[in-house]
PDB file of N, CA and C in Angstrom:
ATOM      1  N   UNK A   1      -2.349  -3.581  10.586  1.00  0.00           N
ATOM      2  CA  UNK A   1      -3.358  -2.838   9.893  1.00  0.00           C
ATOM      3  C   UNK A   1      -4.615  -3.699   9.833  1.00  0.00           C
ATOM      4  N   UNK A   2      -5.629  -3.308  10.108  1.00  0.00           N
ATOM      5  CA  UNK A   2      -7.233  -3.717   9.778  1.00  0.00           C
ATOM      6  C   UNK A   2      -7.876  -3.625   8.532  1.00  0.00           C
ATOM      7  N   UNK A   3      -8.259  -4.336   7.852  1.00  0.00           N
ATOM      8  CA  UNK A   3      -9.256  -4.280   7.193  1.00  0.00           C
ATOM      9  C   UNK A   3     -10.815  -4.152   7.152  1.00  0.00           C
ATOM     10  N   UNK A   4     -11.683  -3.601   6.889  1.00  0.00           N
ATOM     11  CA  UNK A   4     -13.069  -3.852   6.996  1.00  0.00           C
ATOM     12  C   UNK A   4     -13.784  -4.348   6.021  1.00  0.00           C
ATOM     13  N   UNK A   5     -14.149  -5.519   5.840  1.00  0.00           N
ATOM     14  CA  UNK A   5     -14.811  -6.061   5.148  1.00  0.00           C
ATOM     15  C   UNK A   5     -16.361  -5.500   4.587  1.00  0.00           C
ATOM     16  N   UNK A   6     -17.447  -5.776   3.532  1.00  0.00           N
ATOM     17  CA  UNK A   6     -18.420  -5.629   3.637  1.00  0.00           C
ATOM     18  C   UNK A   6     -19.091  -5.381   4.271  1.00  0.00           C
ATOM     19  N   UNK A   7     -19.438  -6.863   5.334  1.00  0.00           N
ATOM     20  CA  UNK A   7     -19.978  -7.344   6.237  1.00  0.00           C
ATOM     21  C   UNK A   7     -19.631  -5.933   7.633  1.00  0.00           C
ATOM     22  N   UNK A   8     -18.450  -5.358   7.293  1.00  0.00           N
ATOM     23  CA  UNK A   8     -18.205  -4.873   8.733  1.00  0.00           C
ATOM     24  C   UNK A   8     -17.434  -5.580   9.418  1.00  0.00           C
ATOM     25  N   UNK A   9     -16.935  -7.301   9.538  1.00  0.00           N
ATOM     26  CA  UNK A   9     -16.042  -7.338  10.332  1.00  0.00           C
ATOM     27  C   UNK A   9     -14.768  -7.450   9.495  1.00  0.00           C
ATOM     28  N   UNK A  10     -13.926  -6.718  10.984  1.00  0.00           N
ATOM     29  CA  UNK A  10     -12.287  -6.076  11.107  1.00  0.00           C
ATOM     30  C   UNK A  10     -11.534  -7.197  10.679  1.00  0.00           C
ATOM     31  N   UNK A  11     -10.552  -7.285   9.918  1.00  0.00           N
ATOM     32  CA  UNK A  11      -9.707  -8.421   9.437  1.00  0.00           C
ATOM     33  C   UNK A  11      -8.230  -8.021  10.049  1.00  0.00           C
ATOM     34  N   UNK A  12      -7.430  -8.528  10.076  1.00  0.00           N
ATOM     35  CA  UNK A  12      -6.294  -8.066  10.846  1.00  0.00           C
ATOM     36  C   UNK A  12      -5.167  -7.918   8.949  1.00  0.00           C
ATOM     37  N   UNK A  13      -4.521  -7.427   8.605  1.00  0.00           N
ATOM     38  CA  UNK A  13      -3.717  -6.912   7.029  1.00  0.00           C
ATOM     39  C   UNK A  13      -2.003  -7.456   7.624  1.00  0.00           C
ATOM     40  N   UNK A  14      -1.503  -8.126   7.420  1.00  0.00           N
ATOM     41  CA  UNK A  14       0.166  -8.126   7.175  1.00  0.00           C
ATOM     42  C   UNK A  14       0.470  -7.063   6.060  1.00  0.00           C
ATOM     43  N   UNK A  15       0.502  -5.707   6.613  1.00  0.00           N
ATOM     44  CA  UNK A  15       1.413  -5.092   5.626  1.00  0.00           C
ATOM     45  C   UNK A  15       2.430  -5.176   4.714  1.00  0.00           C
ATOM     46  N   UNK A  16       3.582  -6.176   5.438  1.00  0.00           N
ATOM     47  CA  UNK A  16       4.767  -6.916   4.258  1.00  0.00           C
ATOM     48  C   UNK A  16       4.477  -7.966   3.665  1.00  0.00           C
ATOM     49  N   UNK A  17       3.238  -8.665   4.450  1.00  0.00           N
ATOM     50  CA  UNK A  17       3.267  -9.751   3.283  1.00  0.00           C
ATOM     51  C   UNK A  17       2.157  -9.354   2.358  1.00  0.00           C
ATOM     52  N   UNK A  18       1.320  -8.207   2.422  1.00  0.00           N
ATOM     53  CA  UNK A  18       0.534  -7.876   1.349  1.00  0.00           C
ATOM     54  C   UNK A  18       1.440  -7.206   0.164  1.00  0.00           C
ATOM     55  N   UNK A  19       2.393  -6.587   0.600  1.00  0.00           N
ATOM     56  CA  UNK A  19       3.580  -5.566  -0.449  1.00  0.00           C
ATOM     57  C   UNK A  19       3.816  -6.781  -0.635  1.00  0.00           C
ATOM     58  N   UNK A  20       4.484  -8.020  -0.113  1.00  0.00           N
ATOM     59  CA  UNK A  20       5.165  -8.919  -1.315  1.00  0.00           C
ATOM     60  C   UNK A  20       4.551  -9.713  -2.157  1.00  0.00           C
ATOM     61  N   UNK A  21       3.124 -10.013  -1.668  1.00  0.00           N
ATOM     62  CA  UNK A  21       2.379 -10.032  -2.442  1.00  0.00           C
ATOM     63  C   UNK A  21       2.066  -9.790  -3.748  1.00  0.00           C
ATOM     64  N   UNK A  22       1.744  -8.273  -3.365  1.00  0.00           N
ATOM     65  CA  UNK A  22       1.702  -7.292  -4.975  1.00  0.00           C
ATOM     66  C   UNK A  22       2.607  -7.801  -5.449  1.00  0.00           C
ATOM     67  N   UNK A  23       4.543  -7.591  -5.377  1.00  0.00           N
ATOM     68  CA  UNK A  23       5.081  -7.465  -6.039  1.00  0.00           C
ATOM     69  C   UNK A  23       4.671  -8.672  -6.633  1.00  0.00           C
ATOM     70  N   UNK A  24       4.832  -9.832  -6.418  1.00  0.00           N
ATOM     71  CA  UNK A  24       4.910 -10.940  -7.146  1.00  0.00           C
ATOM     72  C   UNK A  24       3.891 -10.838  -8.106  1.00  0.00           C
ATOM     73  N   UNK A  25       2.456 -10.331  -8.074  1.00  0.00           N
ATOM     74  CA  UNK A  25       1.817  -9.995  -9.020  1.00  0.00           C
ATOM     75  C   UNK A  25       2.065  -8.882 -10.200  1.00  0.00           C
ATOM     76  N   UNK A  26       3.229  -7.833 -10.042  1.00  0.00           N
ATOM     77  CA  UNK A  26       3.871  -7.290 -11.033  1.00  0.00           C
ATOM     78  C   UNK A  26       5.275  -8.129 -11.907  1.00  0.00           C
ATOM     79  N   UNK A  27       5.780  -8.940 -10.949  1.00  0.00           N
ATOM     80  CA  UNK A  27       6.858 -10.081 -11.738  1.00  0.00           C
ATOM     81  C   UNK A  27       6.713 -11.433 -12.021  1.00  0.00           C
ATOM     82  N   UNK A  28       5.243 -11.510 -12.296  1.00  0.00           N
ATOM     83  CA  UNK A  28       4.744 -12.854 -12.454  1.00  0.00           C
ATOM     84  C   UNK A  28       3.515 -12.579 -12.870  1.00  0.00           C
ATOM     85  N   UNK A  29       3.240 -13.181 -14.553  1.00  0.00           N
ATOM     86  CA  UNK A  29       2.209 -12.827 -15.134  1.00  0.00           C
ATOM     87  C   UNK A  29       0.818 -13.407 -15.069  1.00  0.00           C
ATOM     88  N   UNK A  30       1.160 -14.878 -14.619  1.00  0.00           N
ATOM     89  CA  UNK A  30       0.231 -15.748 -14.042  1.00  0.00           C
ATOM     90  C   UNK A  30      -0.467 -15.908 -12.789  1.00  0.00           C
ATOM     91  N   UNK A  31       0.440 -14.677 -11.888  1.00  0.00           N
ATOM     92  CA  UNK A  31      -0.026 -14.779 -10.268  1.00  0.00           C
ATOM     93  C   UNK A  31      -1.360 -14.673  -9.984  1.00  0.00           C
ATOM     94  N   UNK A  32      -1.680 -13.671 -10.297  1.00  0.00           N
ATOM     95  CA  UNK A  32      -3.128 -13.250  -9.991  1.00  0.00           C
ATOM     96  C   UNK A  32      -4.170 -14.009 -10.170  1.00  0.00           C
ATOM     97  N   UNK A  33      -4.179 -15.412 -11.398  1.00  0.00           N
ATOM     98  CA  UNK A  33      -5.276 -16.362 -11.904  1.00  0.00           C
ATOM     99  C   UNK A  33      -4.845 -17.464 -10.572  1.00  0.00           C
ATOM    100  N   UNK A  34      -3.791 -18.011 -10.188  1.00  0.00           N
ATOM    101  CA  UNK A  34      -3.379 -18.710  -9.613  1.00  0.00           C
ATOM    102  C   UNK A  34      -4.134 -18.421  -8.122  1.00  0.00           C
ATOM    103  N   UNK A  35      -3.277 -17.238  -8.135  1.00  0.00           N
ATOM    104  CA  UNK A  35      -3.892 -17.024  -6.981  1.00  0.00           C
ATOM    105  C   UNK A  35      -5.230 -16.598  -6.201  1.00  0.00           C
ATOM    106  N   UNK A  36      -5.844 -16.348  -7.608  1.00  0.00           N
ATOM    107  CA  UNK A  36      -7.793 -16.244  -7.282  1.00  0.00           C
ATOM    108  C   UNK A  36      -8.165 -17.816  -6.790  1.00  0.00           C
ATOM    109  N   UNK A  37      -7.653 -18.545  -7.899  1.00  0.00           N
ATOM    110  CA  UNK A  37      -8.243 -20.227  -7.748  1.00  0.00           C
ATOM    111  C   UNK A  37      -7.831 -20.563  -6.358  1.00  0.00           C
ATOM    112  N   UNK A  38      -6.641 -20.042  -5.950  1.00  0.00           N
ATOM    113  CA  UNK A  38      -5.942 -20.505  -4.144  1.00  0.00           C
ATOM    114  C   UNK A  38      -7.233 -20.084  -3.271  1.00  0.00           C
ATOM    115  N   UNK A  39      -7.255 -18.521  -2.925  1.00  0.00           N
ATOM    116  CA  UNK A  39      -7.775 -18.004  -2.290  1.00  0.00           C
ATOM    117  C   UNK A  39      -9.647 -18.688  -2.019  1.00  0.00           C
ATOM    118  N   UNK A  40     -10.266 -18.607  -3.387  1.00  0.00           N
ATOM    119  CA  UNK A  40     -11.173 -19.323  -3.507  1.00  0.00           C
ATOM    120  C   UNK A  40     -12.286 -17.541  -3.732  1.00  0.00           C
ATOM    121  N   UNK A  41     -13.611 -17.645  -3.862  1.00  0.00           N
ATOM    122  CA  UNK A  41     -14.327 -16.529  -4.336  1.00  0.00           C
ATOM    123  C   UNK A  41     -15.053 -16.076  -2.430  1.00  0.00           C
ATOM    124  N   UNK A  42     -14.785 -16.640  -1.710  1.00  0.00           N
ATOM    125  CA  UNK A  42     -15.226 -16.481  -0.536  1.00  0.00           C
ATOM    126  C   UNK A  42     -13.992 -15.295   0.463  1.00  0.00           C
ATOM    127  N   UNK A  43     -13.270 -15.321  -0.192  1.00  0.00           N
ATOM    128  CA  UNK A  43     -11.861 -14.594   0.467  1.00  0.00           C
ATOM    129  C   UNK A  43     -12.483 -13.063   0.366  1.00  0.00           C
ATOM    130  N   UNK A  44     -12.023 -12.632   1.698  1.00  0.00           N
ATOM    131  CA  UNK A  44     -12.268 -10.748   1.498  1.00  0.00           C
ATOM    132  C   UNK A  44     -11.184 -10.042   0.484  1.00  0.00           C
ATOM    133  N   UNK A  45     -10.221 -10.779  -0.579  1.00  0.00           N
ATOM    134  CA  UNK A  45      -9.671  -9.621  -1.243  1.00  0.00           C
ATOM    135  C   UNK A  45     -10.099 -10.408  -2.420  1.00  0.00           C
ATOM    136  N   UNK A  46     -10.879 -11.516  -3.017  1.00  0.00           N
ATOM    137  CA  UNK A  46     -10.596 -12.159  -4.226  1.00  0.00           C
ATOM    138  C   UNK A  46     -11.316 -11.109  -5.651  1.00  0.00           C
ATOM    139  N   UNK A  47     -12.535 -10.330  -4.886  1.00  0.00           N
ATOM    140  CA  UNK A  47     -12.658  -9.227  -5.389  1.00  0.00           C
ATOM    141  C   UNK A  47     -11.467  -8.234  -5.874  1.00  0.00           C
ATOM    142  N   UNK A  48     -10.935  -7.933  -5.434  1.00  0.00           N
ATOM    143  CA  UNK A  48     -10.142  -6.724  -5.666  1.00  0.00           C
ATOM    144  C   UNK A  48      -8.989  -7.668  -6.986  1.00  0.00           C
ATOM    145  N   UNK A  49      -8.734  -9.157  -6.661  1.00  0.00           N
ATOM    146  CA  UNK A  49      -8.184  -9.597  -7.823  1.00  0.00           C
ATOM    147  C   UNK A  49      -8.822 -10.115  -9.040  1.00  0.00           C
ATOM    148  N   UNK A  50     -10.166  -9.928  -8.806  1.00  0.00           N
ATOM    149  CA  UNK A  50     -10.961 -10.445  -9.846  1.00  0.00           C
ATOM    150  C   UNK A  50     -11.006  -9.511 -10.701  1.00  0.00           C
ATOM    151  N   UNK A  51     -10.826  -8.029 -10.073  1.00  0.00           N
ATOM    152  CA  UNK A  51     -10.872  -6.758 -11.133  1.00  0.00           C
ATOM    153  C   UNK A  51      -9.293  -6.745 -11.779  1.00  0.00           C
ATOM    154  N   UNK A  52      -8.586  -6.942 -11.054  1.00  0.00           N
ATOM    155  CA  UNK A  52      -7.245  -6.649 -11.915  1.00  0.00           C
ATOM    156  C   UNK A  52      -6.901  -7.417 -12.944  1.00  0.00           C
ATOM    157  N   UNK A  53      -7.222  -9.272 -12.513  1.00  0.00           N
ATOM    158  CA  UNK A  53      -6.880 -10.286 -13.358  1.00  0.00           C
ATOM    159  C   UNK A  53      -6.848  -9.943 -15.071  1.00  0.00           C
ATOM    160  N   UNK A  54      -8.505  -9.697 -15.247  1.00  0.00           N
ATOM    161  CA  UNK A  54      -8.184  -9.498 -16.788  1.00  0.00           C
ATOM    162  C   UNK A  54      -7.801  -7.821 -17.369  1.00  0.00           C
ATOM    163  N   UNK A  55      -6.995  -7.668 -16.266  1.00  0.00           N
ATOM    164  CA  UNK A  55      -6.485  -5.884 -17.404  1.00  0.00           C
ATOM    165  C   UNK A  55      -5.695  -6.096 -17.904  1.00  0.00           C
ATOM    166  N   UNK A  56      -5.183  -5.300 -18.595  1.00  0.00           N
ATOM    167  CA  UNK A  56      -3.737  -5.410 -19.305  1.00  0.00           C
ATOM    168  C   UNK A  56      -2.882  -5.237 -18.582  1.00  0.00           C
ATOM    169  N   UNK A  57      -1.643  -4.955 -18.880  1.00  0.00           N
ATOM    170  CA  UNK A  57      -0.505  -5.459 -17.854  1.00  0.00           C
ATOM    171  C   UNK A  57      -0.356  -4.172 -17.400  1.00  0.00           C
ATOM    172  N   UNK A  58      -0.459  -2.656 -18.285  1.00  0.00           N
ATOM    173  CA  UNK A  58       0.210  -1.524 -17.999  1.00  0.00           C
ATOM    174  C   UNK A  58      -1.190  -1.239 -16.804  1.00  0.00           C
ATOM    175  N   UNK A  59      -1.922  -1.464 -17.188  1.00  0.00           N
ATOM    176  CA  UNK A  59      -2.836  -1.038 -15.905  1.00  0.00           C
ATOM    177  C   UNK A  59      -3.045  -2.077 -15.046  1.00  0.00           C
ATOM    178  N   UNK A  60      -2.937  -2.974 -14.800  1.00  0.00           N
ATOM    179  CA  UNK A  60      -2.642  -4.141 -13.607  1.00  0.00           C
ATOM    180  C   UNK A  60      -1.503  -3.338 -12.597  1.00  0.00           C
ATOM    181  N   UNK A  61      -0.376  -3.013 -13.515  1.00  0.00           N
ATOM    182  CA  UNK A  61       0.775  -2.477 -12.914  1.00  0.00           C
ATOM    183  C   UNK A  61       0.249  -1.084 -12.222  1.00  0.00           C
ATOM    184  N   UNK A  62      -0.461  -0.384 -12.666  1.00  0.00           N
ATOM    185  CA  UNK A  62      -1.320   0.862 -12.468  1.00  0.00           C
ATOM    186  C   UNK A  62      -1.681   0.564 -11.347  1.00  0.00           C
ATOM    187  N   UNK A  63      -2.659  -0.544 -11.137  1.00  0.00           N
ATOM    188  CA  UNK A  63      -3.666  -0.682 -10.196  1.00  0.00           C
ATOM    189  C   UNK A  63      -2.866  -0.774  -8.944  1.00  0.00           C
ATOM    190  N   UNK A  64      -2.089  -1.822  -9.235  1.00  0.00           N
ATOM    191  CA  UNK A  64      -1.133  -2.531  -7.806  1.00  0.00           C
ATOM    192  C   UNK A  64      -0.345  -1.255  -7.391  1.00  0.00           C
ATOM    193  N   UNK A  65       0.190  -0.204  -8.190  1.00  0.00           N
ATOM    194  CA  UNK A  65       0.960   0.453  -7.882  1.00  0.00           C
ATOM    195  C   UNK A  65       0.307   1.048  -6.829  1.00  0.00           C
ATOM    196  N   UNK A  66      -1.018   1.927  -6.915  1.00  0.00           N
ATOM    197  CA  UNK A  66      -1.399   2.600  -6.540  1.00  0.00           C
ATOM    198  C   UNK A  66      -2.182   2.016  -4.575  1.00  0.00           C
ATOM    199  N   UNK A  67      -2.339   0.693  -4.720  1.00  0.00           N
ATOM    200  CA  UNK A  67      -2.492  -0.275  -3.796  1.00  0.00           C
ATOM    201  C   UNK A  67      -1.853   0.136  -2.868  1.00  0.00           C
ATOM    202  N   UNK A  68      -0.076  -0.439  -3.360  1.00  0.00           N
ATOM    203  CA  UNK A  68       1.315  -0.619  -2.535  1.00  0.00           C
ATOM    204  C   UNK A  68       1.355   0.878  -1.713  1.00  0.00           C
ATOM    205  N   UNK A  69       1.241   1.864  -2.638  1.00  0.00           N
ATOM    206  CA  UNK A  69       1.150   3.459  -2.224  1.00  0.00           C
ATOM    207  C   UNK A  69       0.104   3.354  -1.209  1.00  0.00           C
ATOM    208  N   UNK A  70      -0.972   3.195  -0.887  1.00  0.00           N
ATOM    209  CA  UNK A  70      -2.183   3.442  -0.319  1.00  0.00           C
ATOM    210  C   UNK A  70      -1.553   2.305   0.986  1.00  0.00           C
ATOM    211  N   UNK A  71      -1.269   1.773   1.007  1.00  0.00           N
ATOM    212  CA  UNK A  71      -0.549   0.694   2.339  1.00  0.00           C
ATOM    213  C   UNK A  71       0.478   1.173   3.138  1.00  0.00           C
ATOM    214  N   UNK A  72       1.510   1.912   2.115  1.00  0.00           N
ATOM    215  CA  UNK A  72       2.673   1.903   2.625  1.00  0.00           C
ATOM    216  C   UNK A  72       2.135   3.425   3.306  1.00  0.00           C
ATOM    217  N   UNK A  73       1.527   4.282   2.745  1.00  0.00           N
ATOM    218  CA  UNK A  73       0.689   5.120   3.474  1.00  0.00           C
ATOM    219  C   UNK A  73       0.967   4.901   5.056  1.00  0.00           C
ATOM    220  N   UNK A  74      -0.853   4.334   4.939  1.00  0.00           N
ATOM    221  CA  UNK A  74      -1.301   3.704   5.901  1.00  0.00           C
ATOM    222  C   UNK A  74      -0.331   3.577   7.381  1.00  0.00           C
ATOM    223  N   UNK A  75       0.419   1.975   6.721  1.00  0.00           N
ATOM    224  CA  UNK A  75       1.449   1.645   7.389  1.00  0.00           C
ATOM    225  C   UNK A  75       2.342   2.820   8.381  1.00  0.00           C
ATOM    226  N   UNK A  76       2.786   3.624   7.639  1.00  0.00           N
ATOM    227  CA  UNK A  76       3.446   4.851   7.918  1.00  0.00           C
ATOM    228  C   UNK A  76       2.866   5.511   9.379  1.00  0.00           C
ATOM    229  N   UNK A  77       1.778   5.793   8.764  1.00  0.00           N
ATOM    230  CA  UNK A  77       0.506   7.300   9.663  1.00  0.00           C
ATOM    231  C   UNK A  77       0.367   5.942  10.989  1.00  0.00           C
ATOM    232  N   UNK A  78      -0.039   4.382  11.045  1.00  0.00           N
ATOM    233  CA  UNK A  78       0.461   3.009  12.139  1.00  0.00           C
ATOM    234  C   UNK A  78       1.180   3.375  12.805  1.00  0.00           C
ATOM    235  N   UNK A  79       2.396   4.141  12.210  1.00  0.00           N
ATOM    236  CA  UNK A  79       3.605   3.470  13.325  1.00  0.00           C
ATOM    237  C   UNK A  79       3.965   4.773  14.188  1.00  0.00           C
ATOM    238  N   UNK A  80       3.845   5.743  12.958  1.00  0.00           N
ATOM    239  CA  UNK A  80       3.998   7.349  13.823  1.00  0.00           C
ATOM    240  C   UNK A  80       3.413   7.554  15.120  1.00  0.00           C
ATOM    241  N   UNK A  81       2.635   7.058  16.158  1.00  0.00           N
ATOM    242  CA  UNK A  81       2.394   7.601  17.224  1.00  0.00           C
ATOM    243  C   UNK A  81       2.806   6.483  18.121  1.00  0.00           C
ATOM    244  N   UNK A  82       3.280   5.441  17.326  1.00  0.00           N
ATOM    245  CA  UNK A  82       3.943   4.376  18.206  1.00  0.00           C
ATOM    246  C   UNK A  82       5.598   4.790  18.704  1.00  0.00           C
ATOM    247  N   UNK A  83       5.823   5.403  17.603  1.00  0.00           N
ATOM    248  CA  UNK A  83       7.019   6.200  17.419  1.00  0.00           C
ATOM    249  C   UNK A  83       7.247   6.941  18.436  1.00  0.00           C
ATOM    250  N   UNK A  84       6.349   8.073  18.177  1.00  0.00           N
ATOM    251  CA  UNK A  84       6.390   9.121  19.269  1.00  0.00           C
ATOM    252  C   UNK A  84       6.292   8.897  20.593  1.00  0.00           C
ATOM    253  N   UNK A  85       5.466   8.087  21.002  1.00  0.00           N
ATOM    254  CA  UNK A  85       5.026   7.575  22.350  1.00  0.00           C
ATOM    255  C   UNK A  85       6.370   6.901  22.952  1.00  0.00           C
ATOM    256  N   UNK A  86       7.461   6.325  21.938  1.00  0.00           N
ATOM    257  CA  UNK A  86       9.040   5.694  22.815  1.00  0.00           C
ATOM    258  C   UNK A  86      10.282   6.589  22.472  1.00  0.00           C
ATOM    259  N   UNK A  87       9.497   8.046  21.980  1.00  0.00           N
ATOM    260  CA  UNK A  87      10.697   9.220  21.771  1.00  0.00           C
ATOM    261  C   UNK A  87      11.661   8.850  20.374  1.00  0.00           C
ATOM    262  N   UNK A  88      10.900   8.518  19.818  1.00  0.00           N
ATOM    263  CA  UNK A  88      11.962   7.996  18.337  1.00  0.00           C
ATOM    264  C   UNK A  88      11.392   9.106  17.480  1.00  0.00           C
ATOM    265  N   UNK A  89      12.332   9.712  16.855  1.00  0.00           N
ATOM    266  CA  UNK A  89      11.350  10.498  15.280  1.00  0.00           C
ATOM    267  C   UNK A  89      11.312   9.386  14.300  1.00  0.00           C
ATOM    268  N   UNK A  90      10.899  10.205  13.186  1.00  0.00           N
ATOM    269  CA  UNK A  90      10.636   9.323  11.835  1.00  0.00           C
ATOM    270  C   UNK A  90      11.382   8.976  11.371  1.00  0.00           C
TER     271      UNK A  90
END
């Protein structure tokens, strides 16, 4: 999966390691601060954790949920014509 940055350029997305990602940010309350300071403020997602960091937990959980959904999407609608093209269904 691709990403598009601001700027316009294409980032290449690990779909599983972005889902395990999230999760660890729903079973670990500290992830998200940790992991802003890792990433650094120059990273194309540190935004998207800078908004979640200070919510509360039920909407952190909200946010990510809705993330994981929007990927696993994605991911999905990826593979379907890869699918089709070697005669496999879904």
């Amino acid at each position: 999966m691709y990403f598009q940055n601001k700027s316009g350029e294409l980032l290449y997305v690990d779909v599983d390691q972005t889902l395990d990602l999230l999760q660890k940010t729903t079973e670990q309350e500290d992830f998200v601060t940790e992991l802003m300071t890792s990433i650094g403020e120059n990273h194309p997602s540190y935004h998207i954790f800078k908004k979640i960091d200070p919510s509360e937990r039920m909407t952190r959980t909200g946010i990510i949920e809705q993330l994981v959904s929007i990927l696993r999407k994605h991911d999905i609608y990826q593979q379907y014509p890869k699918r089709l093209g070697r005669g496999e269904g879904i």
